[in-house]
C-alpha atoms as a PDB file:
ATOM      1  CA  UNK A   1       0.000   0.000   0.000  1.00  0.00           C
ATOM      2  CA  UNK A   2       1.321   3.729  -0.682  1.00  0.00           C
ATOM      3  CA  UNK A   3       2.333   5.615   1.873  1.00  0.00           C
ATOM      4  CA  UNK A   4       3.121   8.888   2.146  1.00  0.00           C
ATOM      5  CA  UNK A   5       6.551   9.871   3.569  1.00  0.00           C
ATOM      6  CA  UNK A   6       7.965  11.907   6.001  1.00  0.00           C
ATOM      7  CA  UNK A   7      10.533  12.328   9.522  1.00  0.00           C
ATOM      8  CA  UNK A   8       8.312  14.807  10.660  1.00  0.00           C
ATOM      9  CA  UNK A   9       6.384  14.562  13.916  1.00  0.00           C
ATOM     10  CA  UNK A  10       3.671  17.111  12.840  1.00  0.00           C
ATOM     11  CA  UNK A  11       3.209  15.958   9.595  1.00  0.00           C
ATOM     12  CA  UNK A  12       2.425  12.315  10.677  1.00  0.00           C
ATOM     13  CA  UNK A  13      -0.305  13.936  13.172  1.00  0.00           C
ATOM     14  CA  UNK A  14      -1.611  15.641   9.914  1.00  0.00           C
ATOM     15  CA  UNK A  15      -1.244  12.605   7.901  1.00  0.00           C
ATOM     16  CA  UNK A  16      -3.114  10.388  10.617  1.00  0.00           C
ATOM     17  CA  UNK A  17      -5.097  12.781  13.165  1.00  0.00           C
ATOM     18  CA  UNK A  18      -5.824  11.508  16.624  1.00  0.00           C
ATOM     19  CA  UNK A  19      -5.569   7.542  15.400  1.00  0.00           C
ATOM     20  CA  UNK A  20      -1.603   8.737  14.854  1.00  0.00           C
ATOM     21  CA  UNK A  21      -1.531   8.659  18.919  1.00  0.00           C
ATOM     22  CA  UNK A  22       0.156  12.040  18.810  1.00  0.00           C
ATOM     23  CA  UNK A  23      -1.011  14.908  20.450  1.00  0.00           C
ATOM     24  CA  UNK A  24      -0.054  18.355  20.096  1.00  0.00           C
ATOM     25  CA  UNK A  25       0.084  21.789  21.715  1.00  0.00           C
ATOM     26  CA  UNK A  26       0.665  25.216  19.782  1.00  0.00           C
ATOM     27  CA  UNK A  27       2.943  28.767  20.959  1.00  0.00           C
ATOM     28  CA  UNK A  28       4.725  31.770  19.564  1.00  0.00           C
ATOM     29  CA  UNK A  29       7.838  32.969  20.227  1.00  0.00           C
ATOM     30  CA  UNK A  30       9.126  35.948  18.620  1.00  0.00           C
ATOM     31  CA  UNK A  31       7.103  35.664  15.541  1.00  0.00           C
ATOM     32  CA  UNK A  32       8.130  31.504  15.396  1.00  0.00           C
ATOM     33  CA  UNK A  33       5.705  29.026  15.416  1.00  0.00           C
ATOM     34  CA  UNK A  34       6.508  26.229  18.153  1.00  0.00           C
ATOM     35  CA  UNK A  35       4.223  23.085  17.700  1.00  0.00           C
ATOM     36  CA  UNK A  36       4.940  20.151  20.337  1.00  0.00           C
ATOM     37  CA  UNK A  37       4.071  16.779  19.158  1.00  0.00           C
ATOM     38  CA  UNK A  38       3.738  14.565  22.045  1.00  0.00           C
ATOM     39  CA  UNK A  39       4.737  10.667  20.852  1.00  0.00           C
ATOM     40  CA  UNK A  40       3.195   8.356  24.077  1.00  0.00           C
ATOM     41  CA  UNK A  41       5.142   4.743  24.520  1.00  0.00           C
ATOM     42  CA  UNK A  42       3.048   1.987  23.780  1.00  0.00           C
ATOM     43  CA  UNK A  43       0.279   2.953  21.476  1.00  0.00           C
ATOM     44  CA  UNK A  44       1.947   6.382  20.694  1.00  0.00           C
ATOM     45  CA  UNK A  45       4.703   4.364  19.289  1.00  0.00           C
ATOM     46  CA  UNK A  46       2.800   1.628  17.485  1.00  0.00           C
ATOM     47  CA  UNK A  47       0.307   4.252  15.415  1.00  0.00           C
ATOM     48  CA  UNK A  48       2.900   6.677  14.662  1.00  0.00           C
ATOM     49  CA  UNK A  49       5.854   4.437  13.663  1.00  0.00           C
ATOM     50  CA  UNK A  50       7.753   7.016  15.702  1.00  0.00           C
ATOM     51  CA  UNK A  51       9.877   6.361  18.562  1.00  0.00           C
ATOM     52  CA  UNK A  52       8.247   8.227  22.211  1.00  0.00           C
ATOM     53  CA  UNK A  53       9.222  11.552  22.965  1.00  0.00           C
ATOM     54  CA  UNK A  54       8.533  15.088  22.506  1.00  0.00           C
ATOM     55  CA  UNK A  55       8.974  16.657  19.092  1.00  0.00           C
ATOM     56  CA  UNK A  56       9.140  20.330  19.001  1.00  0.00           C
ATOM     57  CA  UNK A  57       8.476  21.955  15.328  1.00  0.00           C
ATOM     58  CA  UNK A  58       9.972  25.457  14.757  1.00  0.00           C
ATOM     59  CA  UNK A  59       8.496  27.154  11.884  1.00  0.00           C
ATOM     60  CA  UNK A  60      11.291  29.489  11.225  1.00  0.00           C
ATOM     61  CA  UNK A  61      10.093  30.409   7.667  1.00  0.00           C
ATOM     62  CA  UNK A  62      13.024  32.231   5.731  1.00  0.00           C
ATOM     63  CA  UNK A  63      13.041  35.328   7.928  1.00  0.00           C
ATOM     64  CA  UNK A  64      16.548  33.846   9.212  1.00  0.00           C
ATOM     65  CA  UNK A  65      18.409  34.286   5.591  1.00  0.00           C
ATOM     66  CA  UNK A  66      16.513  37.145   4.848  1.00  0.00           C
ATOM     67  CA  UNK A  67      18.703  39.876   7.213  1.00  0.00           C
ATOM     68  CA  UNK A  68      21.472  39.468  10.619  1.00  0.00           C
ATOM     69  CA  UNK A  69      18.523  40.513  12.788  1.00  0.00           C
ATOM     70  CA  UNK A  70      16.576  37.528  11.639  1.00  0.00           C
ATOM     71  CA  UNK A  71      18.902  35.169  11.910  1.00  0.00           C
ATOM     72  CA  UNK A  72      20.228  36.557  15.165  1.00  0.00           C
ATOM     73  CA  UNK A  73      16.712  35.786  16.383  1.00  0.00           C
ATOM     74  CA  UNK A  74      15.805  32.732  14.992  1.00  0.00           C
ATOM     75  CA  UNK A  75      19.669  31.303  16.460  1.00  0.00           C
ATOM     76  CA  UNK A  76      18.986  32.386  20.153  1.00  0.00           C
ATOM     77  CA  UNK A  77      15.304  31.167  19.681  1.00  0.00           C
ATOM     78  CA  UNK A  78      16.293  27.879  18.398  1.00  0.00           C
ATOM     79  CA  UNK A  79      19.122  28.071  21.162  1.00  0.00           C
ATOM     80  CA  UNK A  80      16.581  28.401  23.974  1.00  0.00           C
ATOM     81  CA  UNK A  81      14.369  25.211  22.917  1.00  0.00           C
ATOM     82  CA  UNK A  82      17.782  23.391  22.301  1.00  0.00           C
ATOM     83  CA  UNK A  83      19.259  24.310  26.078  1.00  0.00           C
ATOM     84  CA  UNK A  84      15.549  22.947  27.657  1.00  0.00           C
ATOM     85  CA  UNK A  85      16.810  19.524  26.601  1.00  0.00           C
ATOM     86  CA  UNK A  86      20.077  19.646  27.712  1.00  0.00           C
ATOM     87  CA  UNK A  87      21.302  17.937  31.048  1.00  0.00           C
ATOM     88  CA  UNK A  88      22.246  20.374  33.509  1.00  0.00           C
ATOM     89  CA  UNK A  89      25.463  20.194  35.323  1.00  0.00           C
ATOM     90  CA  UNK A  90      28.866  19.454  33.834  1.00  0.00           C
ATOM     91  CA  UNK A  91      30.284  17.471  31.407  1.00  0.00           C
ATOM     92  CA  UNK A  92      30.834  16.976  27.527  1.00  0.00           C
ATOM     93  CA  UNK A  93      28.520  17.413  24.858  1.00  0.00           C
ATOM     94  CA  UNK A  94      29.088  15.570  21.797  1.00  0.00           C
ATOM     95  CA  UNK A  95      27.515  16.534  18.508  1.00  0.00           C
ATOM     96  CA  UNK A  96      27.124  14.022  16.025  1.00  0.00           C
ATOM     97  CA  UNK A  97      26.779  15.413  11.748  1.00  0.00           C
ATOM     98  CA  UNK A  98      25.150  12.681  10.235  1.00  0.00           C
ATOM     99  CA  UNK A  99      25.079  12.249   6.393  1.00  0.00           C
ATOM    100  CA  UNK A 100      26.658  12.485   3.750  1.00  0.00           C
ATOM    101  CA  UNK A 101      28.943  15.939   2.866  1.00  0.00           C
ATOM    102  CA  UNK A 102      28.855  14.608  -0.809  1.00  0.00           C
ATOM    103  CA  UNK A 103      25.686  14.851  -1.383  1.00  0.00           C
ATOM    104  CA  UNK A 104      23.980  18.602  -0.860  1.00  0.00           C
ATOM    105  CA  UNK A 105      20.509  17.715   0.673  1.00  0.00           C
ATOM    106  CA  UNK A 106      22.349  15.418   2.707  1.00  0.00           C
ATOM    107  CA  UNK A 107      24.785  17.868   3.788  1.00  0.00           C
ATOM    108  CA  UNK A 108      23.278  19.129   6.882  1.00  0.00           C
ATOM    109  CA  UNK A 109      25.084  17.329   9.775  1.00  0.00           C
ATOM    110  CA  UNK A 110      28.917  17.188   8.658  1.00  0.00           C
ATOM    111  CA  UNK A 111      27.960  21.281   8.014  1.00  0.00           C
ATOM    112  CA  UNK A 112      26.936  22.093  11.138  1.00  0.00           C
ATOM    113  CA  UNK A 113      29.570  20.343  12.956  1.00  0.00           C
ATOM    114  CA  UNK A 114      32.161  22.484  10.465  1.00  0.00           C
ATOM    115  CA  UNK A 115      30.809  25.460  12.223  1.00  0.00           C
ATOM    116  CA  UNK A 116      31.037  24.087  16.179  1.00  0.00           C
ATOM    117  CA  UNK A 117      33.274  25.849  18.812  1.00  0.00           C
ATOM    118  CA  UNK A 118      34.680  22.409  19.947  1.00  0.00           C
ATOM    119  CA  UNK A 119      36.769  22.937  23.260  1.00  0.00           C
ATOM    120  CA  UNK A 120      36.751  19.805  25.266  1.00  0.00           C
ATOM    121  CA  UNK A 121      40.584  19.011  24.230  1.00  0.00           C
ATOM    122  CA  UNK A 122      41.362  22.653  25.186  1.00  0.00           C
ATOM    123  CA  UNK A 123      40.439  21.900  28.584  1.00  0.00           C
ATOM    124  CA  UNK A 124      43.220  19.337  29.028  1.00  0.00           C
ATOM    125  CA  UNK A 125      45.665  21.402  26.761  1.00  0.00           C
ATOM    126  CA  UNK A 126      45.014  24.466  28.223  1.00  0.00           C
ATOM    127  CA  UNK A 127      43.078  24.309  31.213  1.00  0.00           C
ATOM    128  CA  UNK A 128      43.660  28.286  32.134  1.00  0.00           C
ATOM    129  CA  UNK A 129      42.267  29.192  28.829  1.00  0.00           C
ATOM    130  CA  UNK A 130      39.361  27.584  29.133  1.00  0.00           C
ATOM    131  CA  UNK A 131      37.934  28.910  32.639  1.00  0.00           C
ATOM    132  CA  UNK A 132      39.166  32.088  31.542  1.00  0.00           C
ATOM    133  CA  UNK A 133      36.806  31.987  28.220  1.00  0.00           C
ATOM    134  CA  UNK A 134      34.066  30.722  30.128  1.00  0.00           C
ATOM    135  CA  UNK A 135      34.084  27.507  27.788  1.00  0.00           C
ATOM    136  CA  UNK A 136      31.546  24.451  28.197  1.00  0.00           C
ATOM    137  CA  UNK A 137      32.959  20.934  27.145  1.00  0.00           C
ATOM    138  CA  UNK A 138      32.030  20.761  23.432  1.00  0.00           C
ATOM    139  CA  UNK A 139      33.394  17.607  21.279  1.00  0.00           C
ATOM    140  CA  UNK A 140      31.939  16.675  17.537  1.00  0.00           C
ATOM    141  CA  UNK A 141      32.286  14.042  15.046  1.00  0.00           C
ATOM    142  CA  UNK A 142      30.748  14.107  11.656  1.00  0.00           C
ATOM    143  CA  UNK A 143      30.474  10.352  10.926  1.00  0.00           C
ATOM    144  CA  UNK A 144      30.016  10.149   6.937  1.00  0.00           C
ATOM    145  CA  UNK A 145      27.654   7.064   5.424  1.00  0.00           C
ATOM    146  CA  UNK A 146      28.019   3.359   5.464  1.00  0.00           C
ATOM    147  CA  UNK A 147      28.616   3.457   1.837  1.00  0.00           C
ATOM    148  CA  UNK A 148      31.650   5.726   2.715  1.00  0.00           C
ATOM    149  CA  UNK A 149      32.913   4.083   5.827  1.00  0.00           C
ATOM    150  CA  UNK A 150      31.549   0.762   6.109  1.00  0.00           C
ATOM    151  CA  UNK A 151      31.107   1.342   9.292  1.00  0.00           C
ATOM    152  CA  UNK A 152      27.267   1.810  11.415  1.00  0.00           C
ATOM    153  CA  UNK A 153      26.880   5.191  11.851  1.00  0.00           C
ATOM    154  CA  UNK A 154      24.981   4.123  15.603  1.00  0.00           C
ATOM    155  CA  UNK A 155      28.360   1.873  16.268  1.00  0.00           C
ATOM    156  CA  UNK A 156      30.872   5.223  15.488  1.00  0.00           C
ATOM    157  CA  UNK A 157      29.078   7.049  17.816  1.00  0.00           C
ATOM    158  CA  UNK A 158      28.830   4.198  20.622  1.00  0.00           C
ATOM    159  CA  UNK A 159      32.808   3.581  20.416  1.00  0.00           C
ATOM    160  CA  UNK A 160      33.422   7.748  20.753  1.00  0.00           C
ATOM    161  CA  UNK A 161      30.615   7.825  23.634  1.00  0.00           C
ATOM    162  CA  UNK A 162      32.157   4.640  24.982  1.00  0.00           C
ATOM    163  CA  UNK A 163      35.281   6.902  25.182  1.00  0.00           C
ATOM    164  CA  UNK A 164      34.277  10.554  25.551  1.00  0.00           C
ATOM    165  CA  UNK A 165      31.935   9.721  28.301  1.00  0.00           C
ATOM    166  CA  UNK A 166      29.545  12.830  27.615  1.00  0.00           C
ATOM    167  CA  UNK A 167      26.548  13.656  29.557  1.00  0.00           C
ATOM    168  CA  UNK A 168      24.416  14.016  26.001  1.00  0.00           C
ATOM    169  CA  UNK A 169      24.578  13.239  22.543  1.00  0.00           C
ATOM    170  CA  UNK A 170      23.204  15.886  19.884  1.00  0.00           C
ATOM    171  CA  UNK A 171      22.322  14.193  16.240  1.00  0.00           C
ATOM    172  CA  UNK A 172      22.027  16.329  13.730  1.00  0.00           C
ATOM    173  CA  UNK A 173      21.080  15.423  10.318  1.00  0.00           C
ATOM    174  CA  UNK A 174      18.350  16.048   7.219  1.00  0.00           C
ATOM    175  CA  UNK A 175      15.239  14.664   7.228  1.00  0.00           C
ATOM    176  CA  UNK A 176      12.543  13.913   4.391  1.00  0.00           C
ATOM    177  CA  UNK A 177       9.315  16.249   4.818  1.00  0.00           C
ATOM    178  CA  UNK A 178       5.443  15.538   2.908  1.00  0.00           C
ATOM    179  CA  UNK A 179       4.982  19.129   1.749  1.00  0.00           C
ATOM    180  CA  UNK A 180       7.526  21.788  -0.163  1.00  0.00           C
ATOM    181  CA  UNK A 181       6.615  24.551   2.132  1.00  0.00           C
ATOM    182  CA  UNK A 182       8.489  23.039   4.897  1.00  0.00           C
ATOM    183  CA  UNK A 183      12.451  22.838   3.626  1.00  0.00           C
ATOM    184  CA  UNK A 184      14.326  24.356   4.972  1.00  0.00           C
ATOM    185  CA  UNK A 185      11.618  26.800   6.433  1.00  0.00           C
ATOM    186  CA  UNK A 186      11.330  23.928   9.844  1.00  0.00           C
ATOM    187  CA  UNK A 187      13.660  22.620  12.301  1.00  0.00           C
ATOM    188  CA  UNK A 188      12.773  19.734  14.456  1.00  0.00           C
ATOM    189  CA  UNK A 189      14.382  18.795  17.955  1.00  0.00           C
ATOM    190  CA  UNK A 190      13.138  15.611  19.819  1.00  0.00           C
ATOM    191  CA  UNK A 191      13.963  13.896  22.387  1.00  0.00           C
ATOM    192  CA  UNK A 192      13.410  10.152  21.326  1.00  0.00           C
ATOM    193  CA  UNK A 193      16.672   9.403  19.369  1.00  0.00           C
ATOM    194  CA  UNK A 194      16.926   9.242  15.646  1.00  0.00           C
ATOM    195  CA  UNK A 195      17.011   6.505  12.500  1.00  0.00           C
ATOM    196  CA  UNK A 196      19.424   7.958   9.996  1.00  0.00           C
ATOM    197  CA  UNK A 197      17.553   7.394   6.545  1.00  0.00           C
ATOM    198  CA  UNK A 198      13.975   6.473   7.446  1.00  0.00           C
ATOM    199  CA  UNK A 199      13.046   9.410   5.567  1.00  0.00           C
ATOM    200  CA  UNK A 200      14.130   8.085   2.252  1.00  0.00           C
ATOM    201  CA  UNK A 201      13.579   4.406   2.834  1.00  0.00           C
ATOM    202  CA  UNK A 202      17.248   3.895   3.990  1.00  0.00           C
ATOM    203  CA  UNK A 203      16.298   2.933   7.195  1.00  0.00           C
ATOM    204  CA  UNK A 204      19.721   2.639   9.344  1.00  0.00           C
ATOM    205  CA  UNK A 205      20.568   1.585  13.275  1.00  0.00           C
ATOM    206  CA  UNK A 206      18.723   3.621  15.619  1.00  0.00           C
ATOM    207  CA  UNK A 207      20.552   5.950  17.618  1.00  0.00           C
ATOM    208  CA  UNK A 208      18.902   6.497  21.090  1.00  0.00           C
ATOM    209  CA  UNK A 209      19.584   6.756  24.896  1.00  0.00           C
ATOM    210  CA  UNK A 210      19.303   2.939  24.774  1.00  0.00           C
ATOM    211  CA  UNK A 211      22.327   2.508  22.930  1.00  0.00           C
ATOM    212  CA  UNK A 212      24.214   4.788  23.847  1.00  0.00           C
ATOM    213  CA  UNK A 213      23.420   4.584  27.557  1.00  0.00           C
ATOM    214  CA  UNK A 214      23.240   9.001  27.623  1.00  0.00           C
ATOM    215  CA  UNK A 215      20.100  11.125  26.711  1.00  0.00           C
ATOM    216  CA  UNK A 216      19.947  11.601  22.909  1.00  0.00           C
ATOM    217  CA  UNK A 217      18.970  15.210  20.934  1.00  0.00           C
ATOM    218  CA  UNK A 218      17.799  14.931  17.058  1.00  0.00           C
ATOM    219  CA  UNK A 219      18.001  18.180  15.645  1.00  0.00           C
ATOM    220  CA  UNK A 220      16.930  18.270  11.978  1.00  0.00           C
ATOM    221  CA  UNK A 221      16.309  19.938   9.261  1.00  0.00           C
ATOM    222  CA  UNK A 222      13.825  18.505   6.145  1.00  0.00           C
ATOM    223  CA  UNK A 223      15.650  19.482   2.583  1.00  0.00           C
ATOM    224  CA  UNK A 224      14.026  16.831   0.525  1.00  0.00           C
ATOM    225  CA  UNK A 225      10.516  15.435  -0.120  1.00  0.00           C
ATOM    226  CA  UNK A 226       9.528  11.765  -1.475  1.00  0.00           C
ATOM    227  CA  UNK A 227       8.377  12.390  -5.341  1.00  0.00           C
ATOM    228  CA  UNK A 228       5.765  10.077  -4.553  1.00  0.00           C
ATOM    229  CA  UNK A 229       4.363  11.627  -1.959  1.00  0.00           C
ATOM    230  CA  UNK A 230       4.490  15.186  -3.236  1.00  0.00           C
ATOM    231  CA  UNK A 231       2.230  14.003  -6.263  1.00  0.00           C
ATOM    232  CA  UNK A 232       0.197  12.335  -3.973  1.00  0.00           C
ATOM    233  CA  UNK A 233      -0.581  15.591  -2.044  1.00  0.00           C
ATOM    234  CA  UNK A 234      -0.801  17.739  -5.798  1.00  0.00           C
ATOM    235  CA  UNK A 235      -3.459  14.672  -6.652  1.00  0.00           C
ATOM    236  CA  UNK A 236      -5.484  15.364  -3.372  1.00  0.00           C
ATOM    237  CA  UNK A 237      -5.155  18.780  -3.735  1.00  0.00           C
ATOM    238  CA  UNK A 238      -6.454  19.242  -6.887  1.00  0.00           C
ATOM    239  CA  UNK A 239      -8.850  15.837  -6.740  1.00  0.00           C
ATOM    240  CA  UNK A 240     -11.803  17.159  -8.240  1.00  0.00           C
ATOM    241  CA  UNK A 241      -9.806  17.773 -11.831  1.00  0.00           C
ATOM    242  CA  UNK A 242      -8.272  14.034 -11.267  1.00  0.00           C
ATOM    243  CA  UNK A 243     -11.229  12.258  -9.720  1.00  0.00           C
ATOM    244  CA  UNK A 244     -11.217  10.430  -5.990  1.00  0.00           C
ATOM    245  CA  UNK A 245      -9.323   7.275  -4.876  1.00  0.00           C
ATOM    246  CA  UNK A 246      -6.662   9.498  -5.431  1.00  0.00           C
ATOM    247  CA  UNK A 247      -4.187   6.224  -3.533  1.00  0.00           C
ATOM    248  CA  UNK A 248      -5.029   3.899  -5.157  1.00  0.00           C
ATOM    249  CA  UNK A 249      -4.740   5.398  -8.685  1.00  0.00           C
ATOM    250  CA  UNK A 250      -1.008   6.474  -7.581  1.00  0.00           C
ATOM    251  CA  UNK A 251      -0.263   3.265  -6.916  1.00  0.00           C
ATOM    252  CA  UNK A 252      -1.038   2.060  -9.879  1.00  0.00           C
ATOM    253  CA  UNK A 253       1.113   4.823 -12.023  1.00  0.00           C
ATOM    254  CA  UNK A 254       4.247   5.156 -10.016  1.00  0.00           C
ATOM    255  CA  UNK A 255       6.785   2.565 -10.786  1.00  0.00           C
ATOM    256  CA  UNK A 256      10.020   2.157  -8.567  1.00  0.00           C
ATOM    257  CA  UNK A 257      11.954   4.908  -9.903  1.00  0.00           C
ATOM    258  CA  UNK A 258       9.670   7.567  -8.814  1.00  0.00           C
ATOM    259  CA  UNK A 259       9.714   5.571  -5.121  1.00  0.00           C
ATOM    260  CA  UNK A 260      13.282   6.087  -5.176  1.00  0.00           C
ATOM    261  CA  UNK A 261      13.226   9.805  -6.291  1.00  0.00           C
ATOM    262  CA  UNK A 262      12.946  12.963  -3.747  1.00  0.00           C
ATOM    263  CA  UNK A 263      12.969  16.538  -4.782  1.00  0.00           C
ATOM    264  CA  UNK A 264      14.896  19.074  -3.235  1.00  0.00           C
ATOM    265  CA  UNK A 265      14.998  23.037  -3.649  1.00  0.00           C
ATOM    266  CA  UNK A 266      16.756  24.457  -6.596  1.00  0.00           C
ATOM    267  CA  UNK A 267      18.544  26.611  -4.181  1.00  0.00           C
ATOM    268  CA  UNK A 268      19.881  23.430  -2.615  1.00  0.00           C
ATOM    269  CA  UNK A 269      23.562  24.880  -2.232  1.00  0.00           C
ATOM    270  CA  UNK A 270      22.946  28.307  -0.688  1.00  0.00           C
ATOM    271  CA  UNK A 271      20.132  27.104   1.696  1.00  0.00           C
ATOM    272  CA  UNK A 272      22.088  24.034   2.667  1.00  0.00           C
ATOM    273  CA  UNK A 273      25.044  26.403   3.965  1.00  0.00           C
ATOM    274  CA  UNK A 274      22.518  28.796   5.380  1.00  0.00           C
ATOM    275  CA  UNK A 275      21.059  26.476   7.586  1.00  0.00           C
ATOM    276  CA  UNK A 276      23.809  24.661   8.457  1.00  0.00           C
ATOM    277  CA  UNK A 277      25.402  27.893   9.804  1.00  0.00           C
ATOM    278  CA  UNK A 278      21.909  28.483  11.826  1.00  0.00           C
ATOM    279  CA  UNK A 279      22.196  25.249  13.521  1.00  0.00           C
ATOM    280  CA  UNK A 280      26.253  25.569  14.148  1.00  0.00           C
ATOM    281  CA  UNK A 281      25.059  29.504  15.822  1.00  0.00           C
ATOM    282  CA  UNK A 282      22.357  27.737  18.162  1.00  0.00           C
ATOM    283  CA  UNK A 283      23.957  24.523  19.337  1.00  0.00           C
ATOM    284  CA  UNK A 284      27.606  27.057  20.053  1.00  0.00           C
ATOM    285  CA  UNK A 285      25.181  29.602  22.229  1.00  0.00           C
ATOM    286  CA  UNK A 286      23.162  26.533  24.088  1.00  0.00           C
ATOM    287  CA  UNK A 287      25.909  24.663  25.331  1.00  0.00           C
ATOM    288  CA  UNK A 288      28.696  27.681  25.618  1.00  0.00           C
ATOM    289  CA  UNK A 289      26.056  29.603  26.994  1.00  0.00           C
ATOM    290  CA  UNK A 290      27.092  32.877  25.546  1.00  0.00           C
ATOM    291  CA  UNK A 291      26.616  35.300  22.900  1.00  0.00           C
ATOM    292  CA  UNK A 292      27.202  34.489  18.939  1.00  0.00           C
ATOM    293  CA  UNK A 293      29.017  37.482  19.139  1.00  0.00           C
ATOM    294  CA  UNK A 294      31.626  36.373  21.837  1.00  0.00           C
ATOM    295  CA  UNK A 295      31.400  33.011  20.183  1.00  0.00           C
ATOM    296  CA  UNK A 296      32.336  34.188  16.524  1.00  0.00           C
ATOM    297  CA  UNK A 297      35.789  35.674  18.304  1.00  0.00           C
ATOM    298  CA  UNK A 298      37.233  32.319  18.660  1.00  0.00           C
ATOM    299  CA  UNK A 299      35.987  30.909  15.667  1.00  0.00           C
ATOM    300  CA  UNK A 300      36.679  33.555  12.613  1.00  0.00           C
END
């Protein structure tokens, strides 16, 4: 049976309504739309096909490439959300960039980790700098593909945990969204772990607080959306021109090719830097805990 496609919290809640198990709650924050989608274990799990946990939806919209002032906001904003879910007290955080830097939609984790203050080996080099800066214990790794390694993305990051010890592990990486509107224009943080790939039917080992034996942070970004899907939704849209059943009939007409296809802005390059740079700004002020402007001194 088709179905439609997409990492998105939200969009499975739109997709399925209350039978999806999730329930959701609505805010504003300086002119950003917040949506929490509330994943319950047990039934949660089972209707949704995600794992339980809160997902939190930013609707940042393209205010944050548009001028500084917009990004500016849109970083500390996202920065806020991102420090809720980090453990208090001290210790190492350790981002993760998943994907794959060869490929431009899938770009978005090895990016953002480009752009990272990382400072826990300064701490052991030069522990007098580091009070003195007022540095937190940042460490990254941007762990490439199994194509590229051969290695599990989830077993990379259990061997540097296993050594690194950190109190928290950040994933970051591109998802696969149902409708255009939302690349690049939504971030999505959650709580519940993360399955590199599930977006575009390349489903890979889950990374979660199971594993890893630490609490676990997704923080994505959707730059692509399933073909299929997206002329599923023009089909619905428009189904009084194309008649109802509008399913079944795609079933019928797509072959595998278009299952394997996803569609991505044209802008691809520029908004994949862009955004990678807004996640880099929010993840350096939520666990430094300063200003970007403080923060930019010790990396340009």
């Amino acid at each position: 049976m088709f179905e439609k496609r997409t990492d998105l919290a939200l969009e499975v809640r739109e997709l399925r309504g209350e039978e999806s198990g999730i329930a959701v709650s609505e805010q504003n924050s300086g002119g950003i739309k917040i949506t929490e989608a509330v994943v319950a274990e047990g039934d949660g799990e089972k209707n949704s096909g995600k794992p339980a946990g809160v997902y939190t939806t930013l609707d940042i919209g393209s205010a944050w490439r548009e001028s500084r002032e917009g990004f500016s906001n849109t970083a500390n904003i996202l920065a806020s959300r991102i420090s809720l879910l980090l453990p208090q007290g001290e210790g190492t955080v350790l981002v993760a960039g998943l994907g794959n830097w060869e490929i431009t939609p899938d770009s978005i984790g090895p990016r953002t980790v480009k752009g990272l203050l990382v400072t826990r080996h300064i701490k052991s080099i030069d522990s007098a700098l580091f009070e003195s800066a007022g540095f937190k214990s940042l460490a990254a790794t941007a762990t490439g593909v199994l194509s590229q390694t051969g290695v599990e993305t989830a077993e990379q990051i259990k061997s540097i945990c296993d050594a690194v010890k950190p109190k928290c592990v950040v994933a970051v990486d591109a998802l696969a969204a149902r409708r255009l509107t939302r690349l690049c224009t939504t971030v999505q943080l959650s709580n519940g772990g993360i399955a590199p790939g599930s977006g575009v039917a390349n489903r890979r080992s889950a990374i979660n607080s199971k594993l890893l034996g630490v609490p676990v942070i997704a923080l994505g970004v959707p730059t692509v959306v399933d073909a299929a899907t997206l002329a599923c939704d023009i089909l619905e849209e428009n189904s009084g021109a194309f008649g109802g059943d509008t399913e079944k009939k795609l079933e019928g007409m797509l072959g595998s090719a278009w299952r394997d296809s996803f569609v991505a802005p044209k802008e691809i390059d520029m908004l994949a830097r862009r955004i990678s740079s807004l996640l880099a700004t929010a993840l350096n002020i939520a666990v430094h805990q300063m200003p970007a402007e403080q923060i930019n001194d010790f990396i340009f």
